[in-house]
ModelCIF file with pLDDT and N, C-alpha, C, O atoms, coordinates in Angstrom:
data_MODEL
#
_entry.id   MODEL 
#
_entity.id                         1 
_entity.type                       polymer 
_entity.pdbx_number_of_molecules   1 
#
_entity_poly.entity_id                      1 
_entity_poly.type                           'polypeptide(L)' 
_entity_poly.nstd_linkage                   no 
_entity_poly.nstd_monomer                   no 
_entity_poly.pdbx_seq_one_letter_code       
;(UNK)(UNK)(UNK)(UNK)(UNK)(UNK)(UNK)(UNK)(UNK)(UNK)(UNK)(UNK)(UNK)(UNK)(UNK)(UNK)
(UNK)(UNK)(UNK)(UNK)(UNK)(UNK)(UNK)(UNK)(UNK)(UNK)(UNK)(UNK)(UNK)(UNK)(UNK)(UNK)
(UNK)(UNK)(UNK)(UNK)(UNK)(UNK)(UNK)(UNK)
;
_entity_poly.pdbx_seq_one_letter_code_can   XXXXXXXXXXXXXXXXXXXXXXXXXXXXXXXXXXXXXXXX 
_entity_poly.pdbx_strand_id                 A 
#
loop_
_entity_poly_seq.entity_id 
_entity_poly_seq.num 
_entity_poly_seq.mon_id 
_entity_poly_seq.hetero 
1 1  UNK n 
1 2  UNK n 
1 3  UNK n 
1 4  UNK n 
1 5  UNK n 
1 6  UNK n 
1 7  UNK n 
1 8  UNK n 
1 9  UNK n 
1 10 UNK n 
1 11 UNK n 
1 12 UNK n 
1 13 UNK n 
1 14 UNK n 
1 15 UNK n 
1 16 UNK n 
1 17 UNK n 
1 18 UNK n 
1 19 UNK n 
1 20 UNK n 
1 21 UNK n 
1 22 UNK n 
1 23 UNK n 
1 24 UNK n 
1 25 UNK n 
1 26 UNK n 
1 27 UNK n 
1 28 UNK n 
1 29 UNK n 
1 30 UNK n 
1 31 UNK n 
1 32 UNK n 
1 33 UNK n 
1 34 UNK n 
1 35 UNK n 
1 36 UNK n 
1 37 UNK n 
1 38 UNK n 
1 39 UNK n 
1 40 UNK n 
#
_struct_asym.id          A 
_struct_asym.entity_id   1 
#
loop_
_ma_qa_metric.id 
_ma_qa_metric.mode 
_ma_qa_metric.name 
_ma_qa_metric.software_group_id 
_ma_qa_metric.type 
1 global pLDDT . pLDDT 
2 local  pLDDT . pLDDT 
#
_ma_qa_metric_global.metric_id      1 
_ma_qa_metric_global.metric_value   87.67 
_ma_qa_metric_global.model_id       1 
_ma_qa_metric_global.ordinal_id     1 
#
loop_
_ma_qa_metric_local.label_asym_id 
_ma_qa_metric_local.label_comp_id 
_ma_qa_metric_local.label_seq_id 
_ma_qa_metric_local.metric_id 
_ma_qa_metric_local.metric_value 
_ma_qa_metric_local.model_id 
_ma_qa_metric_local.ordinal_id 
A UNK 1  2 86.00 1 1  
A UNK 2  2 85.00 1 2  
A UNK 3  2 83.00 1 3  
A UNK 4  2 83.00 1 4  
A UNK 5  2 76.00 1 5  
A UNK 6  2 85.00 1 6  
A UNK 7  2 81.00 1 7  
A UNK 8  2 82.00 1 8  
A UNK 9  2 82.00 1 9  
A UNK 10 2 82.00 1 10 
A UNK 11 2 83.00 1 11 
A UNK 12 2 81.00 1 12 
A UNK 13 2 78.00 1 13 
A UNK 14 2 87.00 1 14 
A UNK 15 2 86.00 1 15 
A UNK 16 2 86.00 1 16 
A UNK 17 2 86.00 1 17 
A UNK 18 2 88.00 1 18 
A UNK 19 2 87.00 1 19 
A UNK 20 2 89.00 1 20 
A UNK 21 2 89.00 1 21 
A UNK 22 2 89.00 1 22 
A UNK 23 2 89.00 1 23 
A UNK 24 2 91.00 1 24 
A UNK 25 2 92.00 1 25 
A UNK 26 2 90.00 1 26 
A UNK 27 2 92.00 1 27 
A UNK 28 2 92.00 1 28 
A UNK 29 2 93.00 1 29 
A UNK 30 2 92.00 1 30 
A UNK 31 2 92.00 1 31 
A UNK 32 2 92.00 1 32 
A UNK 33 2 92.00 1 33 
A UNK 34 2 93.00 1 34 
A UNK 35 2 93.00 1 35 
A UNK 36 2 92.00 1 36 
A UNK 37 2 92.00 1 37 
A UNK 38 2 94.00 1 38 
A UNK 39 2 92.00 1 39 
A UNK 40 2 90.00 1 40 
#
loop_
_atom_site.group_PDB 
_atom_site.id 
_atom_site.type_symbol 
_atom_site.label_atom_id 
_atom_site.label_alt_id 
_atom_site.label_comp_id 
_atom_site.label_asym_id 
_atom_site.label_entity_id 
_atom_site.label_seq_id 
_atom_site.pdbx_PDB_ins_code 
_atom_site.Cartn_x 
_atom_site.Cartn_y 
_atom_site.Cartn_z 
_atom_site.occupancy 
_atom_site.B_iso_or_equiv 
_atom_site.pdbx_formal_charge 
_atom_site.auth_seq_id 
_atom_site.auth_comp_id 
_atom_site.auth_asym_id 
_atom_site.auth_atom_id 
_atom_site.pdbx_PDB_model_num 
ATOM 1   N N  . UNK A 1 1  ? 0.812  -1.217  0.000  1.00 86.00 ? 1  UNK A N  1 
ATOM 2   C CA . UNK A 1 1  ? 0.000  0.000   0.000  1.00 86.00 ? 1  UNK A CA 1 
ATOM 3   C C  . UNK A 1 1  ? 0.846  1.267   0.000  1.00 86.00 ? 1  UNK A C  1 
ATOM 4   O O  . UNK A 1 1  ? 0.247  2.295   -0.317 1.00 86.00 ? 1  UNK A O  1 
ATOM 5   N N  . UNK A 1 2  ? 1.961  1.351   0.262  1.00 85.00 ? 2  UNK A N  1 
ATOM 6   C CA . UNK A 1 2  ? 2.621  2.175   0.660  1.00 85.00 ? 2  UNK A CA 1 
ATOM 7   C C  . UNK A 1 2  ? 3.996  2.354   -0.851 1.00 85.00 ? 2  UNK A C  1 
ATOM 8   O O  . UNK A 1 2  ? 4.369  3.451   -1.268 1.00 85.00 ? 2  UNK A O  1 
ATOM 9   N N  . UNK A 1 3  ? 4.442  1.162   -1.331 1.00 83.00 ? 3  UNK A N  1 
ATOM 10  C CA . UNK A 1 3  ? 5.016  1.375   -2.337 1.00 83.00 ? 3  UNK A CA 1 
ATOM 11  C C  . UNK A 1 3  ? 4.411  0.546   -3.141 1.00 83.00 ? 3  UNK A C  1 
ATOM 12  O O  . UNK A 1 3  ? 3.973  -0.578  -2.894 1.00 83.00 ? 3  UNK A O  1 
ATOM 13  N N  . UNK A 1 4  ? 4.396  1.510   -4.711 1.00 83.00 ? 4  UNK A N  1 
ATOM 14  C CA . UNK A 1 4  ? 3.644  1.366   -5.502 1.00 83.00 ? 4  UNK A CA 1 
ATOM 15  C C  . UNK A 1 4  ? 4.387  -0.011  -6.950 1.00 83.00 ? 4  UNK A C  1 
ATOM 16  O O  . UNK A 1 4  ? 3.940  -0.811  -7.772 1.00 83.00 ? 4  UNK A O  1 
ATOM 17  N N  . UNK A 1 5  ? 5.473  0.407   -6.539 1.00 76.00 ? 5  UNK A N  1 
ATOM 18  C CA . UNK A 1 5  ? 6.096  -0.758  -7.751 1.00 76.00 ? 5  UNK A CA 1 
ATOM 19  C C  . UNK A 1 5  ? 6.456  0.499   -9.000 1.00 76.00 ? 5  UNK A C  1 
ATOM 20  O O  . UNK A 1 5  ? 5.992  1.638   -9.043 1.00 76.00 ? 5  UNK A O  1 
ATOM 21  N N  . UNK A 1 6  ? 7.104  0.069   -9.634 1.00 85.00 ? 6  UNK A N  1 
ATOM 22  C CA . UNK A 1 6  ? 8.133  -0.942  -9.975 1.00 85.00 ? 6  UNK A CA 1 
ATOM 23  C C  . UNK A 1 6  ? 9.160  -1.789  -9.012 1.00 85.00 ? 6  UNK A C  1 
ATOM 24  O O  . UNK A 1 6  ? 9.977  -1.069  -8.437 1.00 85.00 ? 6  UNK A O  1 
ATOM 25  N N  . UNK A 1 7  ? 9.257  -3.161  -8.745 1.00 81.00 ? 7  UNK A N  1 
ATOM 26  C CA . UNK A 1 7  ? 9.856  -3.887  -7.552 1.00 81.00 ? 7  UNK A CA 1 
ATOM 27  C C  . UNK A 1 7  ? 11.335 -4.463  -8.235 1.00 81.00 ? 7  UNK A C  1 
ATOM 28  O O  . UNK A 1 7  ? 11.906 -5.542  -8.076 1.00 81.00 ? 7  UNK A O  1 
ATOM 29  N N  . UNK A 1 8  ? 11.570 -3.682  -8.774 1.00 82.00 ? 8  UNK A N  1 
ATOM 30  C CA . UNK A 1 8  ? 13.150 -4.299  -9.607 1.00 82.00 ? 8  UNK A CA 1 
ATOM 31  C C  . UNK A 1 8  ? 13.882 -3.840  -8.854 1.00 82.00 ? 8  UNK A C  1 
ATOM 32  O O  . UNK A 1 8  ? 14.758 -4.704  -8.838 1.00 82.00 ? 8  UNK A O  1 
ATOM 33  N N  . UNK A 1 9  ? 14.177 -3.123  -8.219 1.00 82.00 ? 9  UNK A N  1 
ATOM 34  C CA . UNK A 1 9  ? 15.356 -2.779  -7.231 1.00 82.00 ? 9  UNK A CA 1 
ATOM 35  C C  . UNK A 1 9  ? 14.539 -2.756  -5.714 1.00 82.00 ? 9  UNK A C  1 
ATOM 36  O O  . UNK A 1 9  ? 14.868 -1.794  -5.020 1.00 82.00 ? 9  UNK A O  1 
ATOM 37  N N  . UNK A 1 10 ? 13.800 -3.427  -5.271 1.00 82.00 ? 10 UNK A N  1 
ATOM 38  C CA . UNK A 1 10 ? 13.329 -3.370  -3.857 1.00 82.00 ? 10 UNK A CA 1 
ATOM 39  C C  . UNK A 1 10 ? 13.753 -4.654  -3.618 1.00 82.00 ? 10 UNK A C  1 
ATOM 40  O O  . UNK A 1 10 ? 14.158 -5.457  -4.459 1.00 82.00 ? 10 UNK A O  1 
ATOM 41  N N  . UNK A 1 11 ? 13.633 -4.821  -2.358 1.00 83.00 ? 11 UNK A N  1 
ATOM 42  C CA . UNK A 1 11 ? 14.679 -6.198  -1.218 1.00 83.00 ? 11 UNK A CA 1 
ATOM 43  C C  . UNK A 1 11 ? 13.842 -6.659  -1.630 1.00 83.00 ? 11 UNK A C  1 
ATOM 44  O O  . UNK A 1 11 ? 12.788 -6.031  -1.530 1.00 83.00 ? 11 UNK A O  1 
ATOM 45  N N  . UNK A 1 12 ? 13.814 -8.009  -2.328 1.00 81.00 ? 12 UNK A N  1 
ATOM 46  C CA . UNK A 1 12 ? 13.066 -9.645  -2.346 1.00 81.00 ? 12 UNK A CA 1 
ATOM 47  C C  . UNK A 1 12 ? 12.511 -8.892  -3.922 1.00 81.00 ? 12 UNK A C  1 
ATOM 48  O O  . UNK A 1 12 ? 11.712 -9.701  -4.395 1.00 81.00 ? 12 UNK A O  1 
ATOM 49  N N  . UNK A 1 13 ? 12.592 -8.139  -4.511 1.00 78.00 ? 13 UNK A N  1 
ATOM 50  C CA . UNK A 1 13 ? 11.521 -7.795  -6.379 1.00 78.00 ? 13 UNK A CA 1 
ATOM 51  C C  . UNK A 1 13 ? 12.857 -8.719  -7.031 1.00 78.00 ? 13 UNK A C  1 
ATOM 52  O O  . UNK A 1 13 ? 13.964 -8.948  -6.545 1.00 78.00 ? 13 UNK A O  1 
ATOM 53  N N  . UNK A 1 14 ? 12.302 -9.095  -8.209 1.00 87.00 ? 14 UNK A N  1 
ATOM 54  C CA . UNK A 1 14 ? 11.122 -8.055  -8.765 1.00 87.00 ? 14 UNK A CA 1 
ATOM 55  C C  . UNK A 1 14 ? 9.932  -8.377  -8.659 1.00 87.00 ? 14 UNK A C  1 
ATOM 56  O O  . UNK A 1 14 ? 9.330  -7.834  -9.585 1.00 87.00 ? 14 UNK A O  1 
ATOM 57  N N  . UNK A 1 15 ? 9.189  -9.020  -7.979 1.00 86.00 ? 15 UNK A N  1 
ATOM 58  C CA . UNK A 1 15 ? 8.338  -9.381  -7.928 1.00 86.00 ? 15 UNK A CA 1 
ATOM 59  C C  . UNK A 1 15 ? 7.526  -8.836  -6.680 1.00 86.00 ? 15 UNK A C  1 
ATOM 60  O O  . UNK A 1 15 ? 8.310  -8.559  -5.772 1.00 86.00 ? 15 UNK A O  1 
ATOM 61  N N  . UNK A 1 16 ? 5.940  -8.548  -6.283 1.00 86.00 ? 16 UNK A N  1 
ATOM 62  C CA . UNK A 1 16 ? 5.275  -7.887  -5.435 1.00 86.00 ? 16 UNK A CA 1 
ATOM 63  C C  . UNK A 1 16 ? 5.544  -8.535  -4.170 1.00 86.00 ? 16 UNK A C  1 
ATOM 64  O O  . UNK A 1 16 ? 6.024  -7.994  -3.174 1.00 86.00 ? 16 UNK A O  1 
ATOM 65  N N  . UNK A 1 17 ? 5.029  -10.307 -4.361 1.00 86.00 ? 17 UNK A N  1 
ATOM 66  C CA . UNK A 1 17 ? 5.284  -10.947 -3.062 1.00 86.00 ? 17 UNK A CA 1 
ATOM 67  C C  . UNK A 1 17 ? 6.448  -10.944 -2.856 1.00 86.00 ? 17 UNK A C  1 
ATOM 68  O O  . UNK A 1 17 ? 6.493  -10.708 -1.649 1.00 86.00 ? 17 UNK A O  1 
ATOM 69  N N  . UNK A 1 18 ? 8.101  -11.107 -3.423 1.00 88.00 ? 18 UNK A N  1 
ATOM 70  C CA . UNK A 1 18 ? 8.796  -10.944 -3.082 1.00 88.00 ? 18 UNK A CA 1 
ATOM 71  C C  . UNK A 1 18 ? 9.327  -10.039 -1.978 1.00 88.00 ? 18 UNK A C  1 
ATOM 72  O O  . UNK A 1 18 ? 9.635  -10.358 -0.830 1.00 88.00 ? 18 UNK A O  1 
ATOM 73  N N  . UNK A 1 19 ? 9.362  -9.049  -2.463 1.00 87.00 ? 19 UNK A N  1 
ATOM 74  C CA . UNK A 1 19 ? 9.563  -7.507  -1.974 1.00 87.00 ? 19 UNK A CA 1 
ATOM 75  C C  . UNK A 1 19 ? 8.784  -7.518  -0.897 1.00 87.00 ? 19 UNK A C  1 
ATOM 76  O O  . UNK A 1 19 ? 9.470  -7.566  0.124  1.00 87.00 ? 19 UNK A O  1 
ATOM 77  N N  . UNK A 1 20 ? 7.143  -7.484  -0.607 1.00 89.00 ? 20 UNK A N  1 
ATOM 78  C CA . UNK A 1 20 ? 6.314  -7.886  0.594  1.00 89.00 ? 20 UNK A CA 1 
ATOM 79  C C  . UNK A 1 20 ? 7.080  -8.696  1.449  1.00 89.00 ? 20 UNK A C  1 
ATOM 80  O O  . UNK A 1 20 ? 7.728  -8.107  2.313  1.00 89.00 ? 20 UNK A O  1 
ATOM 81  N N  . UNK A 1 21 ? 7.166  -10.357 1.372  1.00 89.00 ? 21 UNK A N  1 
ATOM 82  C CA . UNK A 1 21 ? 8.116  -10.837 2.082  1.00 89.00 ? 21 UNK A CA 1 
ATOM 83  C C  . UNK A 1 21 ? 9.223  -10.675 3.098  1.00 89.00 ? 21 UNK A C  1 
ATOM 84  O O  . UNK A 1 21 ? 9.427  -11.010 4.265  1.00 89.00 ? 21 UNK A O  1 
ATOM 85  N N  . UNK A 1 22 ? 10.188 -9.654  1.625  1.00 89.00 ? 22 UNK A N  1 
ATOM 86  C CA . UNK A 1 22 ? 11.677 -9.428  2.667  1.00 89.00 ? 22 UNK A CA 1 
ATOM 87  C C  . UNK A 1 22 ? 11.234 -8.314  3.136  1.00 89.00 ? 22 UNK A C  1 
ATOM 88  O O  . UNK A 1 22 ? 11.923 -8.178  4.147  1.00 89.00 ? 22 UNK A O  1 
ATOM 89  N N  . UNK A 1 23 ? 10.179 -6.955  3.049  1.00 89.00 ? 23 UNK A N  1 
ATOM 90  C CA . UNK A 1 23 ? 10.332 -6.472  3.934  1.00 89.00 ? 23 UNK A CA 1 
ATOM 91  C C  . UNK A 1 23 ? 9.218  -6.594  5.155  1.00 89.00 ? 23 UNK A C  1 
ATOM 92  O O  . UNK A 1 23 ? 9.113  -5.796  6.086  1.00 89.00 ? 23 UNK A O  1 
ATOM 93  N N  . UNK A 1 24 ? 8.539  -7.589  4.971  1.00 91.00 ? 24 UNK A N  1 
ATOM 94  C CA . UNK A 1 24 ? 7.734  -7.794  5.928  1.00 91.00 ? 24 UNK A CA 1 
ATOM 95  C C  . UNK A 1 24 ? 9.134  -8.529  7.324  1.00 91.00 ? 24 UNK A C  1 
ATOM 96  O O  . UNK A 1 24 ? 9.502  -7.924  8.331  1.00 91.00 ? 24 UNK A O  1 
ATOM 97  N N  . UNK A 1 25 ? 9.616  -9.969  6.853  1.00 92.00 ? 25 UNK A N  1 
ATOM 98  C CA . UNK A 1 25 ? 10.570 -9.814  7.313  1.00 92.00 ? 25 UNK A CA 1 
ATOM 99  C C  . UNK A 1 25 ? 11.867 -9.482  7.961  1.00 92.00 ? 25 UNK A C  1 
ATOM 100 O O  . UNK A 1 25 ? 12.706 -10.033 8.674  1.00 92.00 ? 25 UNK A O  1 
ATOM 101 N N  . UNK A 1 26 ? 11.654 -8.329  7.390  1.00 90.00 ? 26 UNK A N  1 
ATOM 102 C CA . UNK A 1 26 ? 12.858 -7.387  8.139  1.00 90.00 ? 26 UNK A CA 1 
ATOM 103 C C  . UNK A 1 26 ? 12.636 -6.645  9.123  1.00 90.00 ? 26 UNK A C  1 
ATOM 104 O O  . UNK A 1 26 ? 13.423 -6.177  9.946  1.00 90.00 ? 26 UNK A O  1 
ATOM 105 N N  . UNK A 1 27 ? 11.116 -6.508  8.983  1.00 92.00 ? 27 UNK A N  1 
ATOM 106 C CA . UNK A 1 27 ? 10.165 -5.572  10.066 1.00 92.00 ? 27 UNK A CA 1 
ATOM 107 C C  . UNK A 1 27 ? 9.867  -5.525  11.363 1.00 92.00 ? 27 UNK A C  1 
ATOM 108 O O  . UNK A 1 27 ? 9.691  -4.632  12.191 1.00 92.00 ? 27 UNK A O  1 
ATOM 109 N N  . UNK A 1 28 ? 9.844  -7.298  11.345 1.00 92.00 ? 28 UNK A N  1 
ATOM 110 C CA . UNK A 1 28 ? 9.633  -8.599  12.188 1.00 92.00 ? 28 UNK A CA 1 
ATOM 111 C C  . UNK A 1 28 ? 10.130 -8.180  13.558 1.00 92.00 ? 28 UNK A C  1 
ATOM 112 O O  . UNK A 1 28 ? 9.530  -8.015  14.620 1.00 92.00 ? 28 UNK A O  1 
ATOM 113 N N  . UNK A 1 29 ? 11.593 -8.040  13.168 1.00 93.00 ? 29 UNK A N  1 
ATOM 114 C CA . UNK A 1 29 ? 12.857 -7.964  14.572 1.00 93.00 ? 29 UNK A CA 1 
ATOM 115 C C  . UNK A 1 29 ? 12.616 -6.835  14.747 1.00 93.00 ? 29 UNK A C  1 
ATOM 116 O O  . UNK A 1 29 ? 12.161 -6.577  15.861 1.00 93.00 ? 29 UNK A O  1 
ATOM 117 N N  . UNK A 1 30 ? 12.838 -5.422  13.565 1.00 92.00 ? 30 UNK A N  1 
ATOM 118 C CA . UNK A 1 30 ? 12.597 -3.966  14.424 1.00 92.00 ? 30 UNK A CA 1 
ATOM 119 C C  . UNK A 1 30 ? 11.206 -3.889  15.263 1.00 92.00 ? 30 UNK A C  1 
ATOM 120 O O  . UNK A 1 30 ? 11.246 -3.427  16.403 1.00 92.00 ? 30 UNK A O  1 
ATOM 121 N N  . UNK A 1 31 ? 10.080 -4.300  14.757 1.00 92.00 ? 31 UNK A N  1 
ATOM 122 C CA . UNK A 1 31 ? 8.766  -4.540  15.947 1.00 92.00 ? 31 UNK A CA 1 
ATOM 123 C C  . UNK A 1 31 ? 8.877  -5.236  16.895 1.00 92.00 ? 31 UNK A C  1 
ATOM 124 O O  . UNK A 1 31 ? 7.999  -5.007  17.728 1.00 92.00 ? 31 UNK A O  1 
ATOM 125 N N  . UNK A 1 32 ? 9.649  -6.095  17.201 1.00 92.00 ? 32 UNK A N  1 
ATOM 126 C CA . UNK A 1 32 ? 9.844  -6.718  18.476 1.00 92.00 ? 32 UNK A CA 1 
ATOM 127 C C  . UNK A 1 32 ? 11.195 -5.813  19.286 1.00 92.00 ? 32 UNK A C  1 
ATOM 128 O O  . UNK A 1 32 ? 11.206 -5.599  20.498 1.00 92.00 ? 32 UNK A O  1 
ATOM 129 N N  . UNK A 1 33 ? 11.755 -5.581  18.793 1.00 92.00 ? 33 UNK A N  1 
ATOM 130 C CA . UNK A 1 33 ? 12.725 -4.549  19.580 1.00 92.00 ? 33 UNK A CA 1 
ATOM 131 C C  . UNK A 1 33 ? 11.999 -2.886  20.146 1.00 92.00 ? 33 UNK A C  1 
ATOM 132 O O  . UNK A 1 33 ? 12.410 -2.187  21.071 1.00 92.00 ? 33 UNK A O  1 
ATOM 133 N N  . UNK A 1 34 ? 10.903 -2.643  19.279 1.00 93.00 ? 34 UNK A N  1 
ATOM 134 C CA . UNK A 1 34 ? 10.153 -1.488  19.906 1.00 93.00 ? 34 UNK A CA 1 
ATOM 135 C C  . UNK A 1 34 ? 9.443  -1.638  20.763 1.00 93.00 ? 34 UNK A C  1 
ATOM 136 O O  . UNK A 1 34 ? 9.531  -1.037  21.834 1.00 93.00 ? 34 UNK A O  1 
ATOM 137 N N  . UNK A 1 35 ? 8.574  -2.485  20.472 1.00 93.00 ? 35 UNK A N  1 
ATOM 138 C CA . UNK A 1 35 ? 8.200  -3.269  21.878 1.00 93.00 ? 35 UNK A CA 1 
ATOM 139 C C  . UNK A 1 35 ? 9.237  -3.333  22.941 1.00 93.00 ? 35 UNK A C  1 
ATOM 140 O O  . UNK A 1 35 ? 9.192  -2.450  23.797 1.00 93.00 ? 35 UNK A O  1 
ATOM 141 N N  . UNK A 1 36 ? 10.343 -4.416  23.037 1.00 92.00 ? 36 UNK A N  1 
ATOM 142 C CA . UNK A 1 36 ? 11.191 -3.956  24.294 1.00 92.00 ? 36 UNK A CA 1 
ATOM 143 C C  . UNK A 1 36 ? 11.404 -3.105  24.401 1.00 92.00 ? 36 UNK A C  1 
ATOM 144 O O  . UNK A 1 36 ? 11.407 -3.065  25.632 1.00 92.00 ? 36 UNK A O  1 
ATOM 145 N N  . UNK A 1 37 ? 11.661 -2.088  24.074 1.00 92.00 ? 37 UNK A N  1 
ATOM 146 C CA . UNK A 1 37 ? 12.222 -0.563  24.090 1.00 92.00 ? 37 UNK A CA 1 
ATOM 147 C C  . UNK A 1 37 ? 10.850 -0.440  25.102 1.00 92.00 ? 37 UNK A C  1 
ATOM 148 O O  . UNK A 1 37 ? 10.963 -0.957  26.213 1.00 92.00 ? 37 UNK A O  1 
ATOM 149 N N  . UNK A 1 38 ? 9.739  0.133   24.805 1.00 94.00 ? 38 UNK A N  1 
ATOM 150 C CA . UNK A 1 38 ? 8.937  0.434   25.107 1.00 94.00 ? 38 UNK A CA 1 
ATOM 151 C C  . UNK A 1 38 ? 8.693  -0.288  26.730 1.00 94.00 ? 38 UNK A C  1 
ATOM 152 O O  . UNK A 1 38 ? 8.533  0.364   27.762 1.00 94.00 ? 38 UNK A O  1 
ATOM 153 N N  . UNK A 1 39 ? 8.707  -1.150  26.666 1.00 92.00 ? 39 UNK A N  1 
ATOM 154 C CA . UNK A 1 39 ? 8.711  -2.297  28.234 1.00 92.00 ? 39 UNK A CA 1 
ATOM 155 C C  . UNK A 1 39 ? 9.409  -1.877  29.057 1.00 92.00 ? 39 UNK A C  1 
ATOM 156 O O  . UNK A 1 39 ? 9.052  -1.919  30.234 1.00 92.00 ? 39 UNK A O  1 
ATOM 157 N N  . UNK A 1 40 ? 10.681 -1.315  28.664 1.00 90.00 ? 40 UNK A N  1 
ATOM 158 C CA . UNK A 1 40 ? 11.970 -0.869  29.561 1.00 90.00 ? 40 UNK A CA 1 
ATOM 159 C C  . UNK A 1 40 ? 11.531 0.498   29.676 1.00 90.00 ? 40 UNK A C  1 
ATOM 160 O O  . UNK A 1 40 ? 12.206 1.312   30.306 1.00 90.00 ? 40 UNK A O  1 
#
C-alpha cells in the first residue's frame, strides 16, 4: 500500500510478493525490539 512498484530494485523484487516478504521480514525484529524498548 505504501510502495507502488516498480519492484526491480526493492529487497526480495522483482516481484510484489517478493519484496512484501523481505520487507515484511525485516520488520519482524525492528517490531519486536520497539516493543522492548517500550517495556523498559
Amino acid at each position: 500500500l505504501v510502495e507502488s512498484g516498480p519492484y526491480d530494485h526493492s529487497w526480495g523484487g522483482p516481484t510484489l510478493a517478493g519484496a512484501w516478504a523481505a520487507h515484511f521480514l525485516v520488520a519482524l525484529p525492528f517490531a519486536a525490539a520497539g516493543l522492548g524498548v517500550l517495556a523498559l
